[in-house]
C-alpha atoms as a PDB file:
ATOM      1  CA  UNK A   1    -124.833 -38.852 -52.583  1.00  0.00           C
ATOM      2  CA  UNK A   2    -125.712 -42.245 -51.760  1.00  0.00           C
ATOM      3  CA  UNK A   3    -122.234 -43.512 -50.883  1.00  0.00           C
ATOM      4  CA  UNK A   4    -121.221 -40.307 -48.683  1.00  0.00           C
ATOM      5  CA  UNK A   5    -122.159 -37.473 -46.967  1.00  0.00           C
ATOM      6  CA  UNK A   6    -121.164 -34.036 -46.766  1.00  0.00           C
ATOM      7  CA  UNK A   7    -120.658 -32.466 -43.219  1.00  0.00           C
ATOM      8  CA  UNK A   8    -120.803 -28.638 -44.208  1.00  0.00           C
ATOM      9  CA  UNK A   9    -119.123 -27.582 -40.836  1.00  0.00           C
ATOM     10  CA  UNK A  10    -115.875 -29.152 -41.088  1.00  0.00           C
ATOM     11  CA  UNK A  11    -115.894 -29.631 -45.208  1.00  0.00           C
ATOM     12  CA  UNK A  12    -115.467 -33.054 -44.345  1.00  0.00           C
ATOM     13  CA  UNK A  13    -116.686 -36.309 -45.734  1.00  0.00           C
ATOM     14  CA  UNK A  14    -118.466 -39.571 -43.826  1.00  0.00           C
ATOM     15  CA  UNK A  15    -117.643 -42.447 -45.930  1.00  0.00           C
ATOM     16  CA  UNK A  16    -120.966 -45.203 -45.226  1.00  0.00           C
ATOM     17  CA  UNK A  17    -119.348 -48.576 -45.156  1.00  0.00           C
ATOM     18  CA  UNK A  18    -121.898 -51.473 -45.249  1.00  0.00           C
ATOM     19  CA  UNK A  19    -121.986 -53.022 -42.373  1.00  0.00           C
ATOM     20  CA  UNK A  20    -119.976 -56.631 -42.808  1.00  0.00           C
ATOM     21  CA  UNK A  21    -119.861 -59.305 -40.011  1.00  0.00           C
ATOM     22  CA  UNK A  22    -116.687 -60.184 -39.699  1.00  0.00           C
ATOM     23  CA  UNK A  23    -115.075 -62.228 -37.258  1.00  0.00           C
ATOM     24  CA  UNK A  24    -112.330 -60.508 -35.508  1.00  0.00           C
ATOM     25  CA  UNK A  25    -109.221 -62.593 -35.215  1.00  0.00           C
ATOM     26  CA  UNK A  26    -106.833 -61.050 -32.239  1.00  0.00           C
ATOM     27  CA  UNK A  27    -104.034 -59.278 -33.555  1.00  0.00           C
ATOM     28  CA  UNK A  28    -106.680 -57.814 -36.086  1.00  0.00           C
ATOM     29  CA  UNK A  29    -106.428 -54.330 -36.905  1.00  0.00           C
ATOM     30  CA  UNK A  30    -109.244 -52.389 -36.949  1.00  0.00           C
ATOM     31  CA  UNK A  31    -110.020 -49.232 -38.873  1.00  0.00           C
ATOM     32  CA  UNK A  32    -112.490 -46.447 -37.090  1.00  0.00           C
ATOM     33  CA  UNK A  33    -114.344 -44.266 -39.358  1.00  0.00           C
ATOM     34  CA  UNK A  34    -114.642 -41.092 -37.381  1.00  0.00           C
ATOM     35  CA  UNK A  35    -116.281 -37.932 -39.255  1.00  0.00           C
ATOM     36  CA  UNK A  36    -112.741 -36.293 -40.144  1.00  0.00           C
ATOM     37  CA  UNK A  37    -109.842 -38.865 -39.746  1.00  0.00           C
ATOM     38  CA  UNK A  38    -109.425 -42.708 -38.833  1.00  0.00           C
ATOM     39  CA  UNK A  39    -108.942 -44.267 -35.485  1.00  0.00           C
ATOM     40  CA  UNK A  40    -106.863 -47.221 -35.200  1.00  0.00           C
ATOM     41  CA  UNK A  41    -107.192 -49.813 -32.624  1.00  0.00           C
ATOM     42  CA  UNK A  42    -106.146 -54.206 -32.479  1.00  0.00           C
ATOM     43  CA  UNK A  43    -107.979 -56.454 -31.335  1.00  0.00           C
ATOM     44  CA  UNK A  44    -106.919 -58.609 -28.786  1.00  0.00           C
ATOM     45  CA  UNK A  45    -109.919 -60.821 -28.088  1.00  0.00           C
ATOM     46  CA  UNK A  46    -112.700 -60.989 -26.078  1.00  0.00           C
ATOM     47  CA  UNK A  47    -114.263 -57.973 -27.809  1.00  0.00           C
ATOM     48  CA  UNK A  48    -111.496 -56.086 -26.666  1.00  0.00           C
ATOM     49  CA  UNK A  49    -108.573 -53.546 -28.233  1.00  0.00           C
ATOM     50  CA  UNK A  50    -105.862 -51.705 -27.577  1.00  0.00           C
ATOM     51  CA  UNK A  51    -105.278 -48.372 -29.026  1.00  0.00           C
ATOM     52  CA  UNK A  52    -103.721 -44.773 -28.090  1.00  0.00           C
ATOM     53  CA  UNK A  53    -105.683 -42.033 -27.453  1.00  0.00           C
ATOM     54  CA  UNK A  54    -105.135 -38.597 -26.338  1.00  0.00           C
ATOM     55  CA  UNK A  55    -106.564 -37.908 -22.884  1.00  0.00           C
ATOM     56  CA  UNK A  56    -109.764 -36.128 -24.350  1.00  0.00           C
ATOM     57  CA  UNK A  57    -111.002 -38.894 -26.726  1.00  0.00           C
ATOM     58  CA  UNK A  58    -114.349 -38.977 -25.496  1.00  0.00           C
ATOM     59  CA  UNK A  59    -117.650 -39.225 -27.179  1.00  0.00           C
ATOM     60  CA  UNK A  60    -117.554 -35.709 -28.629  1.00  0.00           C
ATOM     61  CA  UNK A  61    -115.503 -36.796 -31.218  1.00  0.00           C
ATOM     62  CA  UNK A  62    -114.965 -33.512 -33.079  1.00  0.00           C
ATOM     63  CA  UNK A  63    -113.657 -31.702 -29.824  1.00  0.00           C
ATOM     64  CA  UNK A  64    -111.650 -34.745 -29.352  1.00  0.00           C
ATOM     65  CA  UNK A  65    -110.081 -34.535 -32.489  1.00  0.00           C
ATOM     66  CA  UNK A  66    -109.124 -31.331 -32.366  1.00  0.00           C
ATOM     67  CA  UNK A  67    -107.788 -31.532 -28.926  1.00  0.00           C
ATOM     68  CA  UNK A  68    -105.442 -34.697 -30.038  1.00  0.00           C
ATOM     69  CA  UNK A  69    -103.981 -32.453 -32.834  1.00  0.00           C
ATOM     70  CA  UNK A  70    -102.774 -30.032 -30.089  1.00  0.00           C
ATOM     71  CA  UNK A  71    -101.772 -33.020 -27.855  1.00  0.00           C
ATOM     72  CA  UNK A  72     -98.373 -34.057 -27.116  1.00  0.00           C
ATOM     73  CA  UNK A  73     -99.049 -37.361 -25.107  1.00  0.00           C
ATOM     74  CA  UNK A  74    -101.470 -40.196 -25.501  1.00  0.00           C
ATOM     75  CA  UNK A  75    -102.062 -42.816 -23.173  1.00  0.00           C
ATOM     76  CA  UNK A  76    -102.567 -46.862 -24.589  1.00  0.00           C
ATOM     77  CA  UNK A  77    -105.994 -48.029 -23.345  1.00  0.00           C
ATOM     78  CA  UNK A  78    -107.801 -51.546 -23.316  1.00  0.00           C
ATOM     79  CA  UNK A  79    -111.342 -51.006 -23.751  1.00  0.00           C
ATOM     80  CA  UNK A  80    -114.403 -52.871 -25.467  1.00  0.00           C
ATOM     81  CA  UNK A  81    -114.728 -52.116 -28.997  1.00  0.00           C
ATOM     82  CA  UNK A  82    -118.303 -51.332 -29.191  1.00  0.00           C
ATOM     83  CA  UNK A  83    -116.865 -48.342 -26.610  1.00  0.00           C
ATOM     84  CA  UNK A  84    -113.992 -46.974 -29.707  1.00  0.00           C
ATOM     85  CA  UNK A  85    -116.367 -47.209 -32.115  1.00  0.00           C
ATOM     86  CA  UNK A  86    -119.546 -45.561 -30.731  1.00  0.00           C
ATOM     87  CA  UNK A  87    -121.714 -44.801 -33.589  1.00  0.00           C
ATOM     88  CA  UNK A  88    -118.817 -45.244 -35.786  1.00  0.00           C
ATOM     89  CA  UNK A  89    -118.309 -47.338 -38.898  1.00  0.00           C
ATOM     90  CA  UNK A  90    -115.711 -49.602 -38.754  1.00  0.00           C
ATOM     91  CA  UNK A  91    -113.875 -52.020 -40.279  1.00  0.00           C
ATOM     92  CA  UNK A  92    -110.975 -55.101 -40.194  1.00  0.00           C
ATOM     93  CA  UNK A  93    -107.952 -53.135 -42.184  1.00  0.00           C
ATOM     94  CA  UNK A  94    -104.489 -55.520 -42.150  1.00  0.00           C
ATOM     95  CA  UNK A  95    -103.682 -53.531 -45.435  1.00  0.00           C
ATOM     96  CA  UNK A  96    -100.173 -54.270 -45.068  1.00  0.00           C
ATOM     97  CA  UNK A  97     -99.843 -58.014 -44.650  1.00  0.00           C
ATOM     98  CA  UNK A  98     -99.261 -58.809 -48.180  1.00  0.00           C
ATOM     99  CA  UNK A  99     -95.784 -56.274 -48.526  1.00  0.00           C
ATOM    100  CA  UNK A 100     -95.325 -56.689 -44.541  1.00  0.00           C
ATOM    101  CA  UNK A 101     -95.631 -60.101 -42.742  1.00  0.00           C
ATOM    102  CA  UNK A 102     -97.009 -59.758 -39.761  1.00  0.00           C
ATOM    103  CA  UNK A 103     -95.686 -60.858 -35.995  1.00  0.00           C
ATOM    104  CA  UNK A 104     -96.728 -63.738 -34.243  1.00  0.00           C
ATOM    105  CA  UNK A 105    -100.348 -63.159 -32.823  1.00  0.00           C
ATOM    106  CA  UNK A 106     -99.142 -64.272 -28.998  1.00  0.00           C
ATOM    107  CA  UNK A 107     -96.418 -61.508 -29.764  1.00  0.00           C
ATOM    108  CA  UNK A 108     -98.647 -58.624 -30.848  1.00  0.00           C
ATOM    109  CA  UNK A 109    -101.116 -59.486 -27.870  1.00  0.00           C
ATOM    110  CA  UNK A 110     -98.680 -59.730 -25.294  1.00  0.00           C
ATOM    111  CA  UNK A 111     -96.861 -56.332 -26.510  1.00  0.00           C
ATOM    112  CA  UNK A 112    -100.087 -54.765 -27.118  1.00  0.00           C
ATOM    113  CA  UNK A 113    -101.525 -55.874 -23.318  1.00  0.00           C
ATOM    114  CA  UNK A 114     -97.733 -55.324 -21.506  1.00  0.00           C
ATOM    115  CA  UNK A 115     -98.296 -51.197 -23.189  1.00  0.00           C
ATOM    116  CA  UNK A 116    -102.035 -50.662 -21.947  1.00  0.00           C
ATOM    117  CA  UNK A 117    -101.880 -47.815 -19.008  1.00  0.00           C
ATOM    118  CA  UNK A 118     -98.549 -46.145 -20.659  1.00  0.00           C
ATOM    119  CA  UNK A 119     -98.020 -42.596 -21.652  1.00  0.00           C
ATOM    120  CA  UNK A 120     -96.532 -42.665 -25.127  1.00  0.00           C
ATOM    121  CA  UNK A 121     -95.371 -39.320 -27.197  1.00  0.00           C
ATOM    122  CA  UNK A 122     -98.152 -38.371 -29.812  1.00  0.00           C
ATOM    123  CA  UNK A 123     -97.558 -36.519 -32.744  1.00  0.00           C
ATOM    124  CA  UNK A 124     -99.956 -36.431 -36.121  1.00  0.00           C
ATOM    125  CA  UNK A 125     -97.352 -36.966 -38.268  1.00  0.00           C
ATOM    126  CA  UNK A 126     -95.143 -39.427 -36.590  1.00  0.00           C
ATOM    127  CA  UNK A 127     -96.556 -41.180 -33.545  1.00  0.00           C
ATOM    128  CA  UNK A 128    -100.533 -41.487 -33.841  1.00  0.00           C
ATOM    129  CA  UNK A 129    -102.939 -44.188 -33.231  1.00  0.00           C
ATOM    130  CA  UNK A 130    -102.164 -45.605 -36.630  1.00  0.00           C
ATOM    131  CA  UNK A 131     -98.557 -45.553 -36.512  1.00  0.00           C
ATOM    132  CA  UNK A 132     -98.874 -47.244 -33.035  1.00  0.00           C
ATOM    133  CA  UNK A 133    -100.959 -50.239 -34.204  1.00  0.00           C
ATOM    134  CA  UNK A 134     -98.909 -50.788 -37.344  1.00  0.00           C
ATOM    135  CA  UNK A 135     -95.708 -51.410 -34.864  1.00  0.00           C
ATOM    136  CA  UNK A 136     -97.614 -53.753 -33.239  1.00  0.00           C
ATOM    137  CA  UNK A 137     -98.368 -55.764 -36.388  1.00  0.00           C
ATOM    138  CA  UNK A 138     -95.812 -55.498 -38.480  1.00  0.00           C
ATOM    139  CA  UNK A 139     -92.709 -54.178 -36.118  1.00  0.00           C
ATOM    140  CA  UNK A 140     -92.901 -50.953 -38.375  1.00  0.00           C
ATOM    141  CA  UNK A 141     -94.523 -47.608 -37.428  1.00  0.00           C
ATOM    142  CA  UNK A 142     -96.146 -45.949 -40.145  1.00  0.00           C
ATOM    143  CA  UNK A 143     -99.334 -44.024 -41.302  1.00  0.00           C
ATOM    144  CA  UNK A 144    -100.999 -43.963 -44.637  1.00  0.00           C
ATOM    145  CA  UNK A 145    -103.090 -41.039 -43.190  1.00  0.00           C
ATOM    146  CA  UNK A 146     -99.787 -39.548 -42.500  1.00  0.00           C
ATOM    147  CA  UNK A 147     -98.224 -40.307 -46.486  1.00  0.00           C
ATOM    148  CA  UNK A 148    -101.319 -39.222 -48.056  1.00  0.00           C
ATOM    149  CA  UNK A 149    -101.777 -36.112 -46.349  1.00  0.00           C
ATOM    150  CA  UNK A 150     -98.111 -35.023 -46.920  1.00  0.00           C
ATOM    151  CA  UNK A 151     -98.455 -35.852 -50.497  1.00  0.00           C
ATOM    152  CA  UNK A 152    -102.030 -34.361 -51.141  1.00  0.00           C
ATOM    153  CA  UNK A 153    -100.318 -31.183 -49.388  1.00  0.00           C
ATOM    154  CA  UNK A 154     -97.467 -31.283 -52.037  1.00  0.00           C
ATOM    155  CA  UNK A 155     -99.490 -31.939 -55.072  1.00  0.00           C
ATOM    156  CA  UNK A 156    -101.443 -28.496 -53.428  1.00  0.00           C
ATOM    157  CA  UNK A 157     -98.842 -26.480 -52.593  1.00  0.00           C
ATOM    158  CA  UNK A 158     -97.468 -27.702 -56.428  1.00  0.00           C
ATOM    159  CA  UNK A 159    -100.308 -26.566 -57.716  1.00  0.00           C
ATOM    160  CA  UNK A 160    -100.476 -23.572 -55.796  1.00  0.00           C
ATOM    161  CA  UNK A 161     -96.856 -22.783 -57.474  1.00  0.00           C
ATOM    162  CA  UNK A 162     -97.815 -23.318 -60.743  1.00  0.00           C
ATOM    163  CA  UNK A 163    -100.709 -20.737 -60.893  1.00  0.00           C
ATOM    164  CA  UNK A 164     -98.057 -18.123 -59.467  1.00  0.00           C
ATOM    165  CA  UNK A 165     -96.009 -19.100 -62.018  1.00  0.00           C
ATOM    166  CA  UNK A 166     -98.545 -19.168 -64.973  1.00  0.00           C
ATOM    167  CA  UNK A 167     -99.604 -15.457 -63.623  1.00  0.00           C
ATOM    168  CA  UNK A 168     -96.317 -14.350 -63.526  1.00  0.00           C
ATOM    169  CA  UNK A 169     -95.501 -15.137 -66.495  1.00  0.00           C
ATOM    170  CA  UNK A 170     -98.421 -14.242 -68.460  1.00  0.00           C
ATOM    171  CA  UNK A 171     -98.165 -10.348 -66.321  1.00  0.00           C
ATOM    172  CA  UNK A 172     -94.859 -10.681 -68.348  1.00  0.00           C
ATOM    173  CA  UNK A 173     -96.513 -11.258 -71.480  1.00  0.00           C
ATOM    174  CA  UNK A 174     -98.926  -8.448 -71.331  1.00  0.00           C
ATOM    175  CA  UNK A 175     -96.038  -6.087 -69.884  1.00  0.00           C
ATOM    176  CA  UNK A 176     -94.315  -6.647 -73.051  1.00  0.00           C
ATOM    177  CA  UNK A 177     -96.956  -6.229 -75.270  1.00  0.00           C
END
């Protein structure tokens, strides 16, 4: 697997993004490959972002990542980049710029700097790193880890129902036979 790589522990997989130079524009947002989910972050300049995190995002990712799930709170930190992404792929990500026009850079800078130091609710499915950098962009909180998640759960648990269905039915069958 040239492209990926399987982490057996956590049935995960580490998508290998070539490394691109890009130059980071502030108001950027940028898109953290860590082993089981993305962190989100926006650059404000200077080799700086802003992102939430929960008070254990620390180097030991993994831990960290299952800490966050259990965490209520987050706090928004300023930090150098080459500190969120550690070993990290990343990438620049404004996926939503064509169907969402984004704010005025000196607005998502000065809204992103005037939050750094807050406690903020945190919640997987409603107020993660993600959805906390898309407000800042667009002026809408969302998650595309979130959507996919929910729906890749629904086609699952539809699937799920249909074998139960299939075997009941078929139990029928033979019952009648």
């Amino acid at each position: 697997m040239n492209d990926e790589t399987r982490n057996n522990s956590t049935s995960c997989i580490r998508v290998k993004i070539p490394s691109i130079h890009v130059e980071l524009k502030p108001g950027d947002l940028i898109e953290i490959f860590r082993s089981c989910y993305q962190h989100w972050a926006i650059y404000v300049g200077d080799g700086k972002v802003v992102h939430l995190a929960p008070p254990c995002e620390h180097p030991m990712d993994g831990v960290a990542s299952v800490l966050a799930a259990l965490s209520d709170r987050a706090f928004v930190k300023k930090d150098w980049l080459e500190d969120v992404v550690r070993k990290d792929r990343y990438r620049v990500n404004n996926k939503h710029d064509e169907t969402h026009p984004p704010l005025p850079v000196s607005k998502i800078v000065r809204w992103a700097e005037e939050l750094v130091g807050r406690e903020m609710p945190y919640n997987l499915t409603s107020h993660n790193c993600e959805h906390f950098v898309m407000e800042l962009r667009y002026g809408v909180a969302m998650s595309d880890q979130v959507t996919e998640a929910i729906a890749m759960g629904t086609v699952g648990v539809m699937g799920v129902a249909a074998a139960v269905i299939r075997s009941m039915a078929q139990r029928r069958k033979h019952r009648k036979e």
